[in-house]
C-alpha atoms as a PDB file:
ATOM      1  CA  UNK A   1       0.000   0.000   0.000  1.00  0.00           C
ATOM      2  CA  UNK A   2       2.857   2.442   0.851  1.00  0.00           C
ATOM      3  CA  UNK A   3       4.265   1.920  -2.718  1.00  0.00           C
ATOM      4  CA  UNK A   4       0.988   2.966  -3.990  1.00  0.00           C
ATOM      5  CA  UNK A   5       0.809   6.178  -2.555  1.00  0.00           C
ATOM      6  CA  UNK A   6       4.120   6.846  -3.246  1.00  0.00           C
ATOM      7  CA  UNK A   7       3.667   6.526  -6.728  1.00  0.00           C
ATOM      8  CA  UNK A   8       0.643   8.741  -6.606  1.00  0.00           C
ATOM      9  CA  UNK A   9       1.961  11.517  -4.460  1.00  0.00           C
ATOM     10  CA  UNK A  10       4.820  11.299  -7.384  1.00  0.00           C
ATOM     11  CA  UNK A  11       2.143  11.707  -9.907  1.00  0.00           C
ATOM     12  CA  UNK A  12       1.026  14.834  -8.699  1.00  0.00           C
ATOM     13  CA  UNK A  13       4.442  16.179  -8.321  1.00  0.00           C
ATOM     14  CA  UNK A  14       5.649  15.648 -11.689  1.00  0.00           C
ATOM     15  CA  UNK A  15       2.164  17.096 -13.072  1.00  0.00           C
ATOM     16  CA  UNK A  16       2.228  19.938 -10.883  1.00  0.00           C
ATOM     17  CA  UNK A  17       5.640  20.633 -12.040  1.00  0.00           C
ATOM     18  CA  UNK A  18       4.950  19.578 -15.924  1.00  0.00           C
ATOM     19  CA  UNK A  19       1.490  21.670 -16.255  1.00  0.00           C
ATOM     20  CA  UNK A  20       0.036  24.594 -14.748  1.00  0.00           C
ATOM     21  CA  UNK A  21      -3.197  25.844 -13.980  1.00  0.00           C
ATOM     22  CA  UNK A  22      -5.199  26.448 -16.630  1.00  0.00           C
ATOM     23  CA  UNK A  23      -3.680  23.727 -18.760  1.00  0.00           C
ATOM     24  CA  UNK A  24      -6.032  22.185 -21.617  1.00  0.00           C
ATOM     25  CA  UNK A  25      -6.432  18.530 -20.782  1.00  0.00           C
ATOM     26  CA  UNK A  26      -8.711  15.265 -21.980  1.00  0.00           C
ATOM     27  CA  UNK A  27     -10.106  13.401 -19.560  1.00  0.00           C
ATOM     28  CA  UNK A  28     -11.524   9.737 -19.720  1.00  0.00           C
ATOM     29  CA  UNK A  29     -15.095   9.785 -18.158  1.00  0.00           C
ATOM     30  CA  UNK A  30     -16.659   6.505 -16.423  1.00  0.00           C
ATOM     31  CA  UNK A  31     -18.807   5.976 -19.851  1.00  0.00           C
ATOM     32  CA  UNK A  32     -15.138   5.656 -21.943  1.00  0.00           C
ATOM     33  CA  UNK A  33     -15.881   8.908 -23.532  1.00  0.00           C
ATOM     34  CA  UNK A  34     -13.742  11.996 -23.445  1.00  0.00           C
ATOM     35  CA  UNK A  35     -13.954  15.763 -22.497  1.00  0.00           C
ATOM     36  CA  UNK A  36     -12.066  18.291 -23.529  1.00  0.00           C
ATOM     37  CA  UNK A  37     -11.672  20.599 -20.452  1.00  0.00           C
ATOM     38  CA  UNK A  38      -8.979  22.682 -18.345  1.00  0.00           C
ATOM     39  CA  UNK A  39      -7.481  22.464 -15.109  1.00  0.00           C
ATOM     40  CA  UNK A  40      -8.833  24.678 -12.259  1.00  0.00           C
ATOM     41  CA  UNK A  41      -6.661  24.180  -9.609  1.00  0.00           C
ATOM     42  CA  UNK A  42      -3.287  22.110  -8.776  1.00  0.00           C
ATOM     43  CA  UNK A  43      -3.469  18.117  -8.981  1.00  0.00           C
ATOM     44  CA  UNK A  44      -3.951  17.149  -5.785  1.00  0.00           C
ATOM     45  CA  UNK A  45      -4.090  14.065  -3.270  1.00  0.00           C
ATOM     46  CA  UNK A  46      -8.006  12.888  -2.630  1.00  0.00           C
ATOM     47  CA  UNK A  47      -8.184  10.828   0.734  1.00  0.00           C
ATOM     48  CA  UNK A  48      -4.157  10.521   0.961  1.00  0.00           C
ATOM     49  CA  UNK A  49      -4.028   8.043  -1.460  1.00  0.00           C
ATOM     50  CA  UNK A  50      -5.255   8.957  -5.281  1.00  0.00           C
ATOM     51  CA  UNK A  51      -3.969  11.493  -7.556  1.00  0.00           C
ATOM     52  CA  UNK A  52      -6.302  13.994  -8.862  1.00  0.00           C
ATOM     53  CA  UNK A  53      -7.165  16.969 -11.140  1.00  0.00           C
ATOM     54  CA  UNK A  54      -9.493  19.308 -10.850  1.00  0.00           C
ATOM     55  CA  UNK A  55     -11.494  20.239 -13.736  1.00  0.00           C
ATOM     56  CA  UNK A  56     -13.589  22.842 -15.502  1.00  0.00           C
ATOM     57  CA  UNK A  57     -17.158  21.984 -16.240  1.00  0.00           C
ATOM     58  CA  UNK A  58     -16.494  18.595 -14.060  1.00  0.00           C
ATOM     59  CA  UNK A  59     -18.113  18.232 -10.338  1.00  0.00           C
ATOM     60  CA  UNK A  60     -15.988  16.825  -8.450  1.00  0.00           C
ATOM     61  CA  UNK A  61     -11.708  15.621  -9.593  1.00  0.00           C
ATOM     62  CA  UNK A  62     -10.810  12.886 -11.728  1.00  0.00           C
ATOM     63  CA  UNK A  63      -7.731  10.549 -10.696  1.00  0.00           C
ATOM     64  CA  UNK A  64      -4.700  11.776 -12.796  1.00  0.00           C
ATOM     65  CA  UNK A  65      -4.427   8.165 -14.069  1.00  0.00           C
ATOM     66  CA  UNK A  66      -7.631   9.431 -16.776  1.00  0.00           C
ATOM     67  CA  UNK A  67      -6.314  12.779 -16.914  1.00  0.00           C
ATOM     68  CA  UNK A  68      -3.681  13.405 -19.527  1.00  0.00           C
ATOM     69  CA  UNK A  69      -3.016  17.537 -21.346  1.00  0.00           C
ATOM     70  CA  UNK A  70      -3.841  18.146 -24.595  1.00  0.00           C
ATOM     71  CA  UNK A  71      -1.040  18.169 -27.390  1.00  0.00           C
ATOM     72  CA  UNK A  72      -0.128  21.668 -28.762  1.00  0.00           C
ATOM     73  CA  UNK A  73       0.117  21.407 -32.289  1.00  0.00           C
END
């Protein structure tokens, strides 16, 4: 379990140092489709042990894992 939330608390490190707020993401919904959105705040942990974003439009976060930024062409 400890590896786990290692992993996750790295997650929202390196995406908190990658993108900023306000980044233009796609995130994988529970029905397998996807929204184009932005990020409202900084990824965060949920509970101590999943990594999150919080998202425009969305109630509630997302885990990070469904979460990725958008590719600038």
């Amino acid at each position: 379990m400890r590896h786990h939330i290692k992993h996750q608390e790295k997650l929202v490190r390196e995406w908190n140092e990658k993108y900023p707020v306000g980044t233009q993401v796609i995130v994988k919904k529970d029905v397998q489709t996807e929204v184009r959105t932005v990020t409202t705040h900084e990824a965060t942990m949920l509970g101590g042990h999943t990594a999150v974003a919080w998202l425009k439009d969305i109630s509630g976060c997302y885990s990070l894992e469904r979460v990725r930024a958008e590719e600038k062409v």
